[in-house]
N, C-alpha and C. Protein backbone atom coordinates (compact mmCIF):
# COMPACT_ATOMS: atom_id res chain seq x y z
N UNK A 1 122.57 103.41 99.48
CA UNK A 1 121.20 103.84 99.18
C UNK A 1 120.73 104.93 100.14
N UNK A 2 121.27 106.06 99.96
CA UNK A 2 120.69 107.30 100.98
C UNK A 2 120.19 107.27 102.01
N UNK A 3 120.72 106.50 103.15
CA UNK A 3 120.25 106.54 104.27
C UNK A 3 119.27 105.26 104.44
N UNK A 4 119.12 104.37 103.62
CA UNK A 4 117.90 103.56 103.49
C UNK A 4 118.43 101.88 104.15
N UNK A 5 117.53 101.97 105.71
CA UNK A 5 118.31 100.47 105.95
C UNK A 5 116.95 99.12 106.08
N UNK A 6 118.27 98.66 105.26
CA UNK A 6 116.93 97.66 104.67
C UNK A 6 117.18 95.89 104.95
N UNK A 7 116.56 95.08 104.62
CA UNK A 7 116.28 94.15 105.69
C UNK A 7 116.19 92.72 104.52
N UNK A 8 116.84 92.33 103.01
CA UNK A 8 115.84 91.56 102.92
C UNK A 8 115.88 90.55 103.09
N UNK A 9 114.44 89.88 102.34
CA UNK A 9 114.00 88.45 103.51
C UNK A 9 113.83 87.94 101.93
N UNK A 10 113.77 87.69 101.01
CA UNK A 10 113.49 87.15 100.05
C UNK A 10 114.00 87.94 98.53
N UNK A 11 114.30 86.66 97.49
CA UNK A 11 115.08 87.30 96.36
C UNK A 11 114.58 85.74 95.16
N UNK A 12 114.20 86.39 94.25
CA UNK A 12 114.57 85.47 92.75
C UNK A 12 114.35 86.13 92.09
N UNK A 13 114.50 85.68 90.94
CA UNK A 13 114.53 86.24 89.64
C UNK A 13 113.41 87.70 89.19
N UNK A 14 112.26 87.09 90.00
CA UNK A 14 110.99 88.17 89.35
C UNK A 14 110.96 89.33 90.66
N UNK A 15 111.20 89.03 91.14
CA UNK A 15 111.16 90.17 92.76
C UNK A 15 111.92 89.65 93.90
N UNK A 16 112.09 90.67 94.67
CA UNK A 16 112.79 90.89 96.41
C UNK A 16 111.72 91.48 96.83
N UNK A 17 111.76 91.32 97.86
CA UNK A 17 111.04 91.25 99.35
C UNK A 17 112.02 91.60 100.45
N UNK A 18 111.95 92.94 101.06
CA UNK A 18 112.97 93.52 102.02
C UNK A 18 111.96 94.35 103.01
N UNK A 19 112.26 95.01 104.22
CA UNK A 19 111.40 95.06 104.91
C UNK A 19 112.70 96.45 104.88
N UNK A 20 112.54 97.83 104.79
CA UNK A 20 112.70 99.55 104.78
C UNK A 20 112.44 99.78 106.38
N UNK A 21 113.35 99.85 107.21
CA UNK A 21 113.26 99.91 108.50
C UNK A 21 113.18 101.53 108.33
N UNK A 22 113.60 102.32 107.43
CA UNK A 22 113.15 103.97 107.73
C UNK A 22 111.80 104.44 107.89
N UNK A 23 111.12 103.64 107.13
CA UNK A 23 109.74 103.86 107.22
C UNK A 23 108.66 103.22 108.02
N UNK A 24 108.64 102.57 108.81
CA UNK A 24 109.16 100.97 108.38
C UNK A 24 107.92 100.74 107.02
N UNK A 25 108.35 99.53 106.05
CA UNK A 25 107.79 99.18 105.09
C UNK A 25 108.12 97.87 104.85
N UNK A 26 107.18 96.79 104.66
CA UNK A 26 107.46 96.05 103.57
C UNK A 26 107.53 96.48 102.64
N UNK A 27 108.58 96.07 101.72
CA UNK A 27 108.87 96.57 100.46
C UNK A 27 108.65 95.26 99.20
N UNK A 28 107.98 94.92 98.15
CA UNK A 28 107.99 94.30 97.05
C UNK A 28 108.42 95.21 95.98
N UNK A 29 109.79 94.41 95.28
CA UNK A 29 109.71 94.80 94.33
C UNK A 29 110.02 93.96 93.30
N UNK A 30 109.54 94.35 91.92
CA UNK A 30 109.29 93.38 90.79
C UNK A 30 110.29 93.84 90.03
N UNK A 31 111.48 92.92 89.54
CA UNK A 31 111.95 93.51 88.49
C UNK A 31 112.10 92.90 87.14
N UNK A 32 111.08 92.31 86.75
CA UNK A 32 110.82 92.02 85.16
C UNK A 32 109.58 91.54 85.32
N UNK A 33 108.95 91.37 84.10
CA UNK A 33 107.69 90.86 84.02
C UNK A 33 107.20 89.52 85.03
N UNK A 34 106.71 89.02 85.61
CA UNK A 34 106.34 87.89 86.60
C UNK A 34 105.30 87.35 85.92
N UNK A 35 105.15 85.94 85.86
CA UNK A 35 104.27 84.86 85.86
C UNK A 35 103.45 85.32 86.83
N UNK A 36 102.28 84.26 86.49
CA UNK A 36 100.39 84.39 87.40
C UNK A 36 101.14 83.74 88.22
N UNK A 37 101.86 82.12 88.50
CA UNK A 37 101.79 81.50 89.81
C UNK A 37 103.29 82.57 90.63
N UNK A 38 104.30 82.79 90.28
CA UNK A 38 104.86 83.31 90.64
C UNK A 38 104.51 84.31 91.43
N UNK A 39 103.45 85.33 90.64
CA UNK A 39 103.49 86.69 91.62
C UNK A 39 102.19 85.73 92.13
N UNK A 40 101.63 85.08 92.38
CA UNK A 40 100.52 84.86 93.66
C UNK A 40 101.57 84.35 94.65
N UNK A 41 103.06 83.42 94.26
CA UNK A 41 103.81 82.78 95.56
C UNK A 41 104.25 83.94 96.06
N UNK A 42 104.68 85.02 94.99
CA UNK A 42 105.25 86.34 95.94
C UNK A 42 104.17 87.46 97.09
N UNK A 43 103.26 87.18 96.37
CA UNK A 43 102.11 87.78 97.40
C UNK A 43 101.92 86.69 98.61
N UNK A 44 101.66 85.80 98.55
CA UNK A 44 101.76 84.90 99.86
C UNK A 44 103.04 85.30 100.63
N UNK A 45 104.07 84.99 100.21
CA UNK A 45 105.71 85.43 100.58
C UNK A 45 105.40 86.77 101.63
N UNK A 46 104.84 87.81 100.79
CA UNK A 46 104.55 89.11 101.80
C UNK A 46 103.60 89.20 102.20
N UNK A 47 102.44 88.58 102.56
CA UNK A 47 101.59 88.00 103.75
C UNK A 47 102.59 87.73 104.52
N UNK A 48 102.92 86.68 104.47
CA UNK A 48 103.61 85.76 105.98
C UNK A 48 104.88 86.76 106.74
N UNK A 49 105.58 87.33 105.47
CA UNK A 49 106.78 88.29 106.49
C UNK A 49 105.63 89.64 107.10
N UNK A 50 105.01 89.86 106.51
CA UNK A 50 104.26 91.21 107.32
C UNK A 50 103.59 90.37 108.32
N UNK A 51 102.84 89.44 108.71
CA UNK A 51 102.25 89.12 109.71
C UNK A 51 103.65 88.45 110.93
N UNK A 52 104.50 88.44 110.16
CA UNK A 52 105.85 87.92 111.16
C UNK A 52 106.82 89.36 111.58
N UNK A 53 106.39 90.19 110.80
CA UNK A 53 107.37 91.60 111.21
C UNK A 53 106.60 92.30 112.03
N UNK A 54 104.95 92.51 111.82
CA UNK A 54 104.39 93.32 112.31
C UNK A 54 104.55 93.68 113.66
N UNK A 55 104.37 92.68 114.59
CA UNK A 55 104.77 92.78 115.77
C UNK A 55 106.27 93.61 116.17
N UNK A 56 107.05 93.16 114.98
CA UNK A 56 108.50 94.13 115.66
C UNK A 56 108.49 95.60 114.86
N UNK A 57 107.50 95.92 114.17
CA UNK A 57 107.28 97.33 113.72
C UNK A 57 105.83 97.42 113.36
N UNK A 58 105.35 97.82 114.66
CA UNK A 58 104.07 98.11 114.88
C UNK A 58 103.12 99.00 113.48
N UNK A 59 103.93 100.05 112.90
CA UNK A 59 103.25 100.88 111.86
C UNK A 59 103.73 100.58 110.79
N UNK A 60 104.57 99.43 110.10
CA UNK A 60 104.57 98.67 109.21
C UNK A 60 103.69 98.77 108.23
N UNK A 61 103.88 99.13 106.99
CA UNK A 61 103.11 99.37 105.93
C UNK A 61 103.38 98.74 104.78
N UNK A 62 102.98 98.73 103.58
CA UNK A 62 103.20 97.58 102.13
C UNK A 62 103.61 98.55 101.19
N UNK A 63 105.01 98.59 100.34
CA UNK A 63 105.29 99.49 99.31
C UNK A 63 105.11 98.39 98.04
N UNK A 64 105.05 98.83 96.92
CA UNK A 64 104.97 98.04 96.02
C UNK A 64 105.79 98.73 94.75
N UNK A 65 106.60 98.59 94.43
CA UNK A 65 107.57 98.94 93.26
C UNK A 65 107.08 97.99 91.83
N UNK A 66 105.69 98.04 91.05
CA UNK A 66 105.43 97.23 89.88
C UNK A 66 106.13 98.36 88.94
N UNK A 67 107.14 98.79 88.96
CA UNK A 67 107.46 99.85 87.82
C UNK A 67 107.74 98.36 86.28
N UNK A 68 108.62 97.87 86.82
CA UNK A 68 109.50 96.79 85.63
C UNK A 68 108.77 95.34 85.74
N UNK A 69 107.53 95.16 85.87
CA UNK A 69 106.90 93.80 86.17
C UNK A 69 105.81 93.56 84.63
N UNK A 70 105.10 94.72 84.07
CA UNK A 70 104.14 94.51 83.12
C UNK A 70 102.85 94.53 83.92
N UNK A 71 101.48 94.60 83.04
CA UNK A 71 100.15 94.16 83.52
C UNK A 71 100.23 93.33 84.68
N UNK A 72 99.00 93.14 85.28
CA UNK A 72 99.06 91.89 85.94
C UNK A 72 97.35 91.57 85.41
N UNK A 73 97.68 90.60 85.50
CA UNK A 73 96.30 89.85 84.94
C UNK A 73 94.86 90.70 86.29
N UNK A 74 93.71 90.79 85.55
CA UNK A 74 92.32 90.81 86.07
C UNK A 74 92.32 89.59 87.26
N UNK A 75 92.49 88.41 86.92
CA UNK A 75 92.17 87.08 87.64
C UNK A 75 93.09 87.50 89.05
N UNK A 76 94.00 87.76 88.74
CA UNK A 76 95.18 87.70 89.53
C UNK A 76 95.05 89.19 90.35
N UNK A 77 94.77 90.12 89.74
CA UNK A 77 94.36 91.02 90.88
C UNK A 77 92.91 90.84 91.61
N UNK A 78 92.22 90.12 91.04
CA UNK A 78 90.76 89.82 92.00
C UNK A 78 91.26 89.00 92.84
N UNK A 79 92.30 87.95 92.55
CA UNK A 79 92.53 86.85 93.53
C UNK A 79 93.40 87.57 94.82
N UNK A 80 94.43 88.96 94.22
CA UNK A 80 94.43 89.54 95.65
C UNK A 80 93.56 90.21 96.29
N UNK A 81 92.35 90.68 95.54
CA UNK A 81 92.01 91.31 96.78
C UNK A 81 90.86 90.46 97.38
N UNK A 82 90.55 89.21 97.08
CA UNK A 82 89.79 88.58 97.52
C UNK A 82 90.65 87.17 99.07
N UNK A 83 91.88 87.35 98.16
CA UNK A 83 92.89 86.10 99.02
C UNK A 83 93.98 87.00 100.09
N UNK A 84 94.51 87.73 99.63
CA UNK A 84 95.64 88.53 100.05
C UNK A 84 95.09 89.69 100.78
N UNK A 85 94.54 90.51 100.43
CA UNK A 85 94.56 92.01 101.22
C UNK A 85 93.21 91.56 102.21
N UNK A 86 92.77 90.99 102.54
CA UNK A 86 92.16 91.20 103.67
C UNK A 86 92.79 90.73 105.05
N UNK A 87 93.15 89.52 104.93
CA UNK A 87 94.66 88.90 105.48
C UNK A 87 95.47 89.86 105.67
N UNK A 88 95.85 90.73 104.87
CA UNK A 88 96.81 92.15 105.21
C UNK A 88 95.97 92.68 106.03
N UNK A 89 94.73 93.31 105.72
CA UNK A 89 94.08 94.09 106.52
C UNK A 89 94.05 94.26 108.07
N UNK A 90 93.48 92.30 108.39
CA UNK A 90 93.38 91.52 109.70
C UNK A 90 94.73 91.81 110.62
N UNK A 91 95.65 91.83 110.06
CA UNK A 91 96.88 91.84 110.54
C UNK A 91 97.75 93.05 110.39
N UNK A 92 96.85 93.95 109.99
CA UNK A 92 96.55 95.29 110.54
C UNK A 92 97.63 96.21 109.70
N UNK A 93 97.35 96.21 108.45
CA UNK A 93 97.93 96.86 107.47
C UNK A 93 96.50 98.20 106.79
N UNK A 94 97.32 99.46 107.45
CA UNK A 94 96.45 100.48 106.88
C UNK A 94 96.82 101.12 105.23
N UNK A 95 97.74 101.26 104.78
CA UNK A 95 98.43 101.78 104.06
C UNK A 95 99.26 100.68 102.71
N UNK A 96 98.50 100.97 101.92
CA UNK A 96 99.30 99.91 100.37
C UNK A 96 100.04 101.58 99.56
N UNK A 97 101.08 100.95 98.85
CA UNK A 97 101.45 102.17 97.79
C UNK A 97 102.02 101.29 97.17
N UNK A 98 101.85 101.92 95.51
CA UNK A 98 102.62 101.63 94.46
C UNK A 98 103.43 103.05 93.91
N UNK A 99 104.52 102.45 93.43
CA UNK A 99 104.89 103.26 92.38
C UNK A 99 105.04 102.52 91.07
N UNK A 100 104.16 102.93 90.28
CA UNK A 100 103.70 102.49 89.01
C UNK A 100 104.39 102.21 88.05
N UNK A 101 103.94 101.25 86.74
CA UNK A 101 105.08 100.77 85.70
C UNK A 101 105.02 102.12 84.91
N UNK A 102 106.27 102.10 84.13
CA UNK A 102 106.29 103.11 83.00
C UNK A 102 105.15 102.98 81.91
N UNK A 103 104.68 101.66 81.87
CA UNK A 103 103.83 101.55 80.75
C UNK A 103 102.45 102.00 80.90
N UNK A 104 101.52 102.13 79.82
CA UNK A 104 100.67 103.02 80.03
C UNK A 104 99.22 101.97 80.44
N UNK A 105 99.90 100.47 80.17
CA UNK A 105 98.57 99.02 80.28
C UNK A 105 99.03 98.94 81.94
N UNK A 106 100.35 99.13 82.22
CA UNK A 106 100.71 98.84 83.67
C UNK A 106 99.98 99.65 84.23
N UNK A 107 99.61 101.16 84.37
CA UNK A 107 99.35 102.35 85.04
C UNK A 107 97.84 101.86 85.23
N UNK A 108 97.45 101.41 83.95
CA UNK A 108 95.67 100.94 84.38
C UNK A 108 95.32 99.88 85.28
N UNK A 109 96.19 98.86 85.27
CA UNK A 109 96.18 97.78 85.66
C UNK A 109 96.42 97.78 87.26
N UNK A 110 96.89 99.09 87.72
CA UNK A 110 97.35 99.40 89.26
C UNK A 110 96.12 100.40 89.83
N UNK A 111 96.11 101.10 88.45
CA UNK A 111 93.97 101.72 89.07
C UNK A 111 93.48 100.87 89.24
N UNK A 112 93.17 99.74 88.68
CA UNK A 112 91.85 98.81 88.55
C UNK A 112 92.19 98.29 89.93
N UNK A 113 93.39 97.77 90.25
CA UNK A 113 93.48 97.09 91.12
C UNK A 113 92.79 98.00 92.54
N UNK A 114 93.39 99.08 92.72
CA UNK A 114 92.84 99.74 93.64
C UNK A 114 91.64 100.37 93.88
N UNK A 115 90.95 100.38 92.91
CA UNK A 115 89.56 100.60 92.54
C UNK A 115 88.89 99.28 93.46
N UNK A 116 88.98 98.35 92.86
CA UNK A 116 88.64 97.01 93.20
C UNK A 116 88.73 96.75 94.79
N UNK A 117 89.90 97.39 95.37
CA UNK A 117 90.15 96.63 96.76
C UNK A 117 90.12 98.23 97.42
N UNK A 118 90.17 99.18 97.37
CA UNK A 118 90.28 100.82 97.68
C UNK A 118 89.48 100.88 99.26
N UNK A 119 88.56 99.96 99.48
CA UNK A 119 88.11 100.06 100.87
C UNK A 119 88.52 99.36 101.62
N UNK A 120 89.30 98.40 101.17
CA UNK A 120 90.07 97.13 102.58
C UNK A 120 91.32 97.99 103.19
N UNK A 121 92.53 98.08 102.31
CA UNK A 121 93.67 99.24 102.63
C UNK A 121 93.53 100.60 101.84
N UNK A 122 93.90 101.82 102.77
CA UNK A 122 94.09 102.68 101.76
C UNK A 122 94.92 102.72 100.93
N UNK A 123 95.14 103.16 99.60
CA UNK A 123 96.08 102.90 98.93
C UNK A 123 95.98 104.12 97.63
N UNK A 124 96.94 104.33 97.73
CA UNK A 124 97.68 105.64 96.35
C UNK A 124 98.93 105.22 95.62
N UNK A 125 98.79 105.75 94.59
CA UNK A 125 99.71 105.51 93.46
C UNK A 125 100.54 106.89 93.15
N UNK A 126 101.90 106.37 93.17
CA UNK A 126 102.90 107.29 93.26
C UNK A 126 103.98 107.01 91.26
N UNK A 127 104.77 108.28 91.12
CA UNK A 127 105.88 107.47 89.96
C UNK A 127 106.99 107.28 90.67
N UNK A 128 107.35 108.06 92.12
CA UNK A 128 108.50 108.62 92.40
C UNK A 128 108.71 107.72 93.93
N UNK A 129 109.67 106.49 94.12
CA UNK A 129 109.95 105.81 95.06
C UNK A 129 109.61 107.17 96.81
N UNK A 130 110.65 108.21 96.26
CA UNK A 130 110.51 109.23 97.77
C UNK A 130 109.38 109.69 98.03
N UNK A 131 108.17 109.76 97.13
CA UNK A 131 106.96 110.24 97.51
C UNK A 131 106.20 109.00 97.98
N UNK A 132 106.10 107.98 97.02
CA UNK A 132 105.43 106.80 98.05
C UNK A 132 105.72 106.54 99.31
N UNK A 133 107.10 106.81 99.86
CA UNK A 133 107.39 106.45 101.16
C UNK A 133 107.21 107.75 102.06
N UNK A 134 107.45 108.76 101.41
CA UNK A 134 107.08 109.67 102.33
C UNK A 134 105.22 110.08 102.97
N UNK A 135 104.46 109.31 101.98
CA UNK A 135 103.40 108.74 102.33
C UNK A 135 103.27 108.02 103.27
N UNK A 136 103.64 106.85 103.12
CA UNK A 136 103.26 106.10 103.97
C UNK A 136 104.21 106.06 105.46
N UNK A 137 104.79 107.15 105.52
CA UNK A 137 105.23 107.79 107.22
C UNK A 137 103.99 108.66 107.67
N UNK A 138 103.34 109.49 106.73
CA UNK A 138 102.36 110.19 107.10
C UNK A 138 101.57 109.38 108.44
């Protein structure tokens, strides 16, 4: 993977969880559609490794790969940014990125989300894996 050394800490069926020591990044990524309880255990999952990595990579940031996952429910994105990203925040996460699903309900569903939570982390939406990360080195 081009230079890319990576770390991961978690794997099933709906996503991995690896921690991108080039950037450094937590990395989520989804690769098929995910269940509501599922992606809330996977968002807890990357709470606990970012508040356990942070310390060994101080500028540690959150990538998010929803390209191959589908929508995510309204409920389920209020419940992160009401449960999850402030907890990120506290523990000192400046920087969220996605790179977005192909679909055109996914693409809305990653505005809304950031609309919704846009003042806790900053956060931008990318299509292209090298531009999200080259972001979040900025």
């Amino acid at each position: 993977m081009r230079g890319e050394q990576k770390m991961k800490l978690f794997e099933n069926e709906y996503v991995t969880i690896s921690i991108d020591e080039s950037v450094p990044c937590l990395e989520w990524i989804g690769k098929k559609f995910i269940p509501s309880d599922e992606f809330r255990a996977s968002e807890k999952k990357s709470l606990e490794f970012y508040q356990e990595y942070k310390k060994k990579y101080p500028r540690l940031e959150w990538f998010v790969d929803a390209r191959d996952i589908g929508p995510i429910s309204p409920a389920d994105t209020q419940w992160v940014a009401i449960e999850i990203l402030p907890n990120f925040a506290e523990a000192g996460l400046k920087k969220e990125v996605f790179v977005v699903p192909t679909s055109a309900l996914g693409k809305m569903a990653v505005k809304n989300y950031i609309s919704d939570v846009g003042k806790t982390v900053e956060m931008k939406v990318f299509d292209k894996v090298n531009e999200a990360k080259n972001w979040l080195k900025e």
